[in-house]
N, C-alpha and C. Protein backbone atom coordinates (compact mmCIF):
# COMPACT_ATOMS: atom_id res chain seq x y z
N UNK A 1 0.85 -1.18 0.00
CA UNK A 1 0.00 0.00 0.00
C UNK A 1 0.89 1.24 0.00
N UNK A 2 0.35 2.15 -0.53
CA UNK A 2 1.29 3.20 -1.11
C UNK A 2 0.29 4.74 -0.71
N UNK A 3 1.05 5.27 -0.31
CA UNK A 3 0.51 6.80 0.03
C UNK A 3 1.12 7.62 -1.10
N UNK A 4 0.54 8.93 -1.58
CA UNK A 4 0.45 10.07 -2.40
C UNK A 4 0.10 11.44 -1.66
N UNK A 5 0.79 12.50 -2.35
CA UNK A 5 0.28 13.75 -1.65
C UNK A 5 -0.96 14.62 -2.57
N UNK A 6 -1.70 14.68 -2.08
CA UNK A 6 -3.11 14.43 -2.47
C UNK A 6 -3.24 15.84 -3.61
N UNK A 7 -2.11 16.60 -3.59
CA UNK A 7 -2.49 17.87 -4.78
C UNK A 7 -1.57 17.29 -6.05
N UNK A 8 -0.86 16.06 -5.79
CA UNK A 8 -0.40 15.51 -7.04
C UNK A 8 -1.19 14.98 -7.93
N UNK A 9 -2.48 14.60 -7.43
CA UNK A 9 -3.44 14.06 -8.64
C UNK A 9 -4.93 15.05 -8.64
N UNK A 10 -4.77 14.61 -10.15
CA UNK A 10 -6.27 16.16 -9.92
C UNK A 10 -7.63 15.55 -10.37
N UNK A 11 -7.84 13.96 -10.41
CA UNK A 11 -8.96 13.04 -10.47
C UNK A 11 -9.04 11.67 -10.15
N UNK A 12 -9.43 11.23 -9.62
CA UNK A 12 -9.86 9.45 -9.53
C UNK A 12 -11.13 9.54 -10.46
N UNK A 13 -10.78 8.31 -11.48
CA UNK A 13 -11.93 8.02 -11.87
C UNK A 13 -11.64 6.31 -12.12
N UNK A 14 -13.26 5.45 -12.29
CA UNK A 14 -12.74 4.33 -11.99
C UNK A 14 -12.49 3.96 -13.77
N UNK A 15 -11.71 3.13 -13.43
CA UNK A 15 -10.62 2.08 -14.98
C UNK A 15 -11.74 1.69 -15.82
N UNK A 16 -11.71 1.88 -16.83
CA UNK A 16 -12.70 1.36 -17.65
C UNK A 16 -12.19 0.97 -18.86
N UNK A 17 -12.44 0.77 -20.41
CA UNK A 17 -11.58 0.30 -21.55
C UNK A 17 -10.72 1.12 -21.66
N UNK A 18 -9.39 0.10 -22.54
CA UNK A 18 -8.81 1.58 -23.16
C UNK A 18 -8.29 0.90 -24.71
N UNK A 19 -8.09 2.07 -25.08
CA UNK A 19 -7.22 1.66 -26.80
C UNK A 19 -6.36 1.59 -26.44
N UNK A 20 -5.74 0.26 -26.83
CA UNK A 20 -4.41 -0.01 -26.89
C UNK A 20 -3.82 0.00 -28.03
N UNK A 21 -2.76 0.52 -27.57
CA UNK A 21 -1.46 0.97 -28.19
C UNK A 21 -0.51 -0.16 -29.40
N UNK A 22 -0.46 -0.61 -30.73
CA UNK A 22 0.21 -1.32 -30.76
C UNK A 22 1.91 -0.98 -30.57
N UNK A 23 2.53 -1.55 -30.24
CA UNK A 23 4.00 -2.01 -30.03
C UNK A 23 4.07 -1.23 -28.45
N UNK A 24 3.09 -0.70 -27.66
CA UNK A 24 3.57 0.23 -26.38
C UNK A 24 3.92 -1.09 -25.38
N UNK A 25 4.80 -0.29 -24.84
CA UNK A 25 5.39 -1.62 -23.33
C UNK A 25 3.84 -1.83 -22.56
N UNK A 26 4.24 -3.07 -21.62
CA UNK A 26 2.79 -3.77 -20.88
C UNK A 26 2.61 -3.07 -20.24
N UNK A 27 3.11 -1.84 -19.76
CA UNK A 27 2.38 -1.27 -18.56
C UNK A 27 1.96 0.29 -19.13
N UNK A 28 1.44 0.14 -20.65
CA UNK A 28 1.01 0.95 -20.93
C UNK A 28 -0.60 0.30 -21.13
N UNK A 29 -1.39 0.41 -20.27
CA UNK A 29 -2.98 0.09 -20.97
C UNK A 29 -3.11 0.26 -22.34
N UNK A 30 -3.43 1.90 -22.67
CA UNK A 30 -3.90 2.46 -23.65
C UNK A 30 -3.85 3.68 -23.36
N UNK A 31 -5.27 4.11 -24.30
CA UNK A 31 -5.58 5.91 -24.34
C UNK A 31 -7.06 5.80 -23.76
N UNK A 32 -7.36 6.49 -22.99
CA UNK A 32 -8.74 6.77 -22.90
C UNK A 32 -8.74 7.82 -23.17
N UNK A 33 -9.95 8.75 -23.25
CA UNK A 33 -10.89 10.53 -23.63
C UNK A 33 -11.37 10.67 -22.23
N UNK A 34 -10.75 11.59 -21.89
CA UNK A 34 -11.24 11.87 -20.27
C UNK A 34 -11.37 13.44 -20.48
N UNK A 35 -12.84 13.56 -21.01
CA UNK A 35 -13.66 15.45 -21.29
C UNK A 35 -12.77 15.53 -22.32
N UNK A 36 -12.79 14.99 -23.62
CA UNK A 36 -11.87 15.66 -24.40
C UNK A 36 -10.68 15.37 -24.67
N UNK A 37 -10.08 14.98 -23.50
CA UNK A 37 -8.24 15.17 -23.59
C UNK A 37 -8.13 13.40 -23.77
N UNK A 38 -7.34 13.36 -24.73
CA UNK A 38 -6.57 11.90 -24.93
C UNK A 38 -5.35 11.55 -24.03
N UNK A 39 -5.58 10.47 -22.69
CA UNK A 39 -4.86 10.35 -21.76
C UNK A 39 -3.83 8.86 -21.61
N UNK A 40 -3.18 8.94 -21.88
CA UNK A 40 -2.36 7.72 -21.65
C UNK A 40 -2.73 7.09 -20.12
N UNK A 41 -2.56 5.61 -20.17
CA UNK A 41 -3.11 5.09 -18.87
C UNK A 41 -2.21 4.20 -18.82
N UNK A 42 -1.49 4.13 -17.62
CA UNK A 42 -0.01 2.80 -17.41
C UNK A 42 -0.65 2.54 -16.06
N UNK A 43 0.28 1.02 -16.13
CA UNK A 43 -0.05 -0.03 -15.32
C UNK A 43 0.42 0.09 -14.23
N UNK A 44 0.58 1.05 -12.50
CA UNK A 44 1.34 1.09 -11.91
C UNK A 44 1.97 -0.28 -11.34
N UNK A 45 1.45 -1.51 -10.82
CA UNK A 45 1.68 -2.43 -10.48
C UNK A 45 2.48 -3.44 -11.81
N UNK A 46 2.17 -3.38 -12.97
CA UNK A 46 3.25 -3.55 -13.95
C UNK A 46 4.46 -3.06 -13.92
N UNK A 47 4.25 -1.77 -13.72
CA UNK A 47 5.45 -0.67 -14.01
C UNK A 47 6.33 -0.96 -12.33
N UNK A 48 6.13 -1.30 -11.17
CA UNK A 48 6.72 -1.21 -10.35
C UNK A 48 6.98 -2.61 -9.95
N UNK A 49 5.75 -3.46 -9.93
CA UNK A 49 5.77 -4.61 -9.01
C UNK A 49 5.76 -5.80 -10.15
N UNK A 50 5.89 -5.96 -11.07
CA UNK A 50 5.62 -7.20 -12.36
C UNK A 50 4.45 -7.97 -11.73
N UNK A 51 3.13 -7.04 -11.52
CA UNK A 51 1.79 -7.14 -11.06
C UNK A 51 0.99 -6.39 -11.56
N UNK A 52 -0.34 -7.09 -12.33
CA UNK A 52 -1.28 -6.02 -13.00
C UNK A 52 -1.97 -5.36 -12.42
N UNK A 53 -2.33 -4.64 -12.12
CA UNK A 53 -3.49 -3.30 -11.56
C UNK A 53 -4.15 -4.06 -11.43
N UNK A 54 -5.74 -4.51 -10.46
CA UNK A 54 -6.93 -4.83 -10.77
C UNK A 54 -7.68 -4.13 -12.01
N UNK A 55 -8.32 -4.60 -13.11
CA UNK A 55 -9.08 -4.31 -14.21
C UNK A 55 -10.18 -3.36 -13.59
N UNK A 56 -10.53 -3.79 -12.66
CA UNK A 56 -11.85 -3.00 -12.38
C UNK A 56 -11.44 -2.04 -11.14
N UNK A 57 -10.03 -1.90 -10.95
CA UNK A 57 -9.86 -0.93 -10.14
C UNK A 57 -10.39 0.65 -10.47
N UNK A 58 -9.13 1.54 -10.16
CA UNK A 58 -8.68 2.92 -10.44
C UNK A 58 -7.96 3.57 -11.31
N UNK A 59 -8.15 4.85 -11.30
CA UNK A 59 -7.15 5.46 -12.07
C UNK A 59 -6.75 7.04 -11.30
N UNK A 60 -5.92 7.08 -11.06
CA UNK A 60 -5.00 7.83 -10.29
C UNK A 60 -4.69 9.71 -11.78
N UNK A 61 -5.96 10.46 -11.95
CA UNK A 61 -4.98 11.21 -13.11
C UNK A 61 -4.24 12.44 -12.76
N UNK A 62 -2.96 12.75 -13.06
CA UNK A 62 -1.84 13.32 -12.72
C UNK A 62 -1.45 14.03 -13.59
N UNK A 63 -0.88 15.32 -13.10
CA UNK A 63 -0.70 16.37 -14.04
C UNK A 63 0.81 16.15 -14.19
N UNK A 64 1.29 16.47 -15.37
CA UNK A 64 2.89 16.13 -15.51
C UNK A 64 2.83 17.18 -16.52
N UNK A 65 3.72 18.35 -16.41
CA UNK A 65 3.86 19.47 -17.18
C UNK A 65 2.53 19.65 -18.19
N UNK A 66 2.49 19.56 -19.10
CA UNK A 66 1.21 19.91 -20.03
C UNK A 66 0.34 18.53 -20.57
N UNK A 67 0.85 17.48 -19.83
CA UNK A 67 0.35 16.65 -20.08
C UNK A 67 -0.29 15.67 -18.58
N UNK A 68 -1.41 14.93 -19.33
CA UNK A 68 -2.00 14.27 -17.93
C UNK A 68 -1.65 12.46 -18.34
N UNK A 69 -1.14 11.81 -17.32
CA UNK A 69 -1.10 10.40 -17.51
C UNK A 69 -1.79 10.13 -16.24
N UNK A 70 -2.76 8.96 -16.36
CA UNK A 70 -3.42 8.01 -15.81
C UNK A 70 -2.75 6.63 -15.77
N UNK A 71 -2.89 6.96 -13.88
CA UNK A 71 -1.97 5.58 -13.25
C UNK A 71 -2.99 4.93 -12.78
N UNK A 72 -2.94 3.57 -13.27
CA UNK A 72 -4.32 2.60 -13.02
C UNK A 72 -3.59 1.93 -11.73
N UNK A 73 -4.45 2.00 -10.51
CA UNK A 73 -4.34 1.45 -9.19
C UNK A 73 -5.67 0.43 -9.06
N UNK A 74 -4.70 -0.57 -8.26
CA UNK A 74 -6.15 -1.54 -7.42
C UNK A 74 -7.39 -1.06 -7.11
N UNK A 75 -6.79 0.25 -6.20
CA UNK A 75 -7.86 0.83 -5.34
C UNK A 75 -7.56 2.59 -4.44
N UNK A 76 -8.11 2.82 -4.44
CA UNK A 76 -7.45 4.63 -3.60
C UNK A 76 -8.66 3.93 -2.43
N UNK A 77 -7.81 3.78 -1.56
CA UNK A 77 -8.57 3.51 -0.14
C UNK A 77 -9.15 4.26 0.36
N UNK A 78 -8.44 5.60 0.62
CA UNK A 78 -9.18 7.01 1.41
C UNK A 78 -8.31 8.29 1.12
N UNK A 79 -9.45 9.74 1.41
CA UNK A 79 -7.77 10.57 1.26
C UNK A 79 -8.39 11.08 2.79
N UNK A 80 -6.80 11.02 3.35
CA UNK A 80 -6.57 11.90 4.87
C UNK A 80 -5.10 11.67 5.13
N UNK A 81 -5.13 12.76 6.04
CA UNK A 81 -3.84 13.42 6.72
C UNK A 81 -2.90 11.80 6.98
N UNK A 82 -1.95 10.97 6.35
CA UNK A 82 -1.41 9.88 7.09
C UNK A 82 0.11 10.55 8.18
N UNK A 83 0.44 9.80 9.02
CA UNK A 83 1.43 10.05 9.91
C UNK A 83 2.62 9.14 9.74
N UNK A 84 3.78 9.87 9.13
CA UNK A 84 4.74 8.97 9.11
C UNK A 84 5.09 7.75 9.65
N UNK A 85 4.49 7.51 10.65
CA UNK A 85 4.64 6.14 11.47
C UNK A 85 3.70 5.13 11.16
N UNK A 86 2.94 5.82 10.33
CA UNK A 86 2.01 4.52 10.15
C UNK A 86 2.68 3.64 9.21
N UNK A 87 3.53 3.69 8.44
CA UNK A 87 4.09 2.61 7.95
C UNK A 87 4.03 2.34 6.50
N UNK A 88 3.20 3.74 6.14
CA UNK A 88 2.96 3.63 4.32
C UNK A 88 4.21 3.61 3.72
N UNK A 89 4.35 3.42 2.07
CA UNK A 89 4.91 3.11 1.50
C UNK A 89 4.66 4.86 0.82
N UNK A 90 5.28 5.97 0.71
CA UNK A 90 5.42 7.13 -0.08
C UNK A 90 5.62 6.57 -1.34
N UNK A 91 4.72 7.47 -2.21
CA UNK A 91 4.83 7.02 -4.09
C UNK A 91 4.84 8.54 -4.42
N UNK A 92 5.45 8.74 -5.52
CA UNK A 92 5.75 10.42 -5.47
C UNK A 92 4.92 10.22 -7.37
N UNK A 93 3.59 10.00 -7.25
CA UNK A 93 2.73 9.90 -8.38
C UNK A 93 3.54 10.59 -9.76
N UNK A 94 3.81 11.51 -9.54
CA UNK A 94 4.73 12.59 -10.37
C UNK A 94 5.69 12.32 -11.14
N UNK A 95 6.54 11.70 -10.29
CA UNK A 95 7.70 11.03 -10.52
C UNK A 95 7.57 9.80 -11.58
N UNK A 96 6.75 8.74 -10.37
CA UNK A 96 6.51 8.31 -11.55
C UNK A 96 5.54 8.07 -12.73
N UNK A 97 4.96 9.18 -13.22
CA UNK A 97 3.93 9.59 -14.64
C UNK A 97 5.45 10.11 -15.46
N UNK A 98 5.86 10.94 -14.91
CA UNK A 98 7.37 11.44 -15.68
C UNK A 98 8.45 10.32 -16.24
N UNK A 99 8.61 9.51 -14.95
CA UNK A 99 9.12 8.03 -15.45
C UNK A 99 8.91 7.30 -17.01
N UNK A 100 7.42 7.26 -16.76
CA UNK A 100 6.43 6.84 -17.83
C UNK A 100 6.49 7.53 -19.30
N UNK A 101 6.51 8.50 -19.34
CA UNK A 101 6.58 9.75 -20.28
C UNK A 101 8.37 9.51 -20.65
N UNK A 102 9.30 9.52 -19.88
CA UNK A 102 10.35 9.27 -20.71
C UNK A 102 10.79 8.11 -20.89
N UNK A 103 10.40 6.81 -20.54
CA UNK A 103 10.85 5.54 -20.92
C UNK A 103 9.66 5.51 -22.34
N UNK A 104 8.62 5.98 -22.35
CA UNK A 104 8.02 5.98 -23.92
C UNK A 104 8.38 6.77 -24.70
N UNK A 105 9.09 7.82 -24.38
CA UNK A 105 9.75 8.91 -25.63
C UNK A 105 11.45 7.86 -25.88
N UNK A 106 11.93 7.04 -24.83
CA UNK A 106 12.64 6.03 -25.31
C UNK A 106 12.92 4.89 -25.99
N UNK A 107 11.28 4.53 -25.95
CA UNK A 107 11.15 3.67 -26.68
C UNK A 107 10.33 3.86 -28.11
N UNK A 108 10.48 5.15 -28.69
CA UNK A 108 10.12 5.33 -29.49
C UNK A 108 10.94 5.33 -30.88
């Protein structure tokens, strides 16, 4: 389980289809239309853990300079104040959507 700082993402919405990409790495879902904007959606549990997201989970969407990527999660449990001691796991969402964004401008 993984904690986020809650002005790094500017929507949860839940996972639904996506177009996939031919030749994109596995932990790229696809594209969904989220109001308009064509959003890339990666697999965080691919991309970190060689574990797929739940299908019917989440999607985590994150602003990364002028662009938004959607990080598909299991689940967003709750948002509130956590206390370092509780034992979460810090994920710096940001970091890695940016991750994402330049290992696909690498593999291009």
């Amino acid at each position: 389980m993984y904690v986020c700082a809650a002005d790094a993402v500017r929507e949860v919405f839940p996972r639904g289809a996506a177009t996939r990409l031919p030749g994109a790495p596995a932990h790229v879902i696809g594209l969904v239309n989220v109001r308009g904007t064509i959003v890339p959606i990666v697999d965080v549990g691919l991309l970190l853990h060689d574990r797929a997201a739940d299908p019917q989970g989440q999607v985590l969407l994150v602003d990364v300079g002028v662009r938004g990527v959607g990080l598909a999660v299991d689940t967003v449990a709750d948002v509130r104040i956590v206390r370092a001691d509780e034992g979460y796991q810090p994920l710096d969402v940001r970091a890695v959507a940016k991750r994402v964004i330049a290992i696909s401008e690498e593999e291009e």
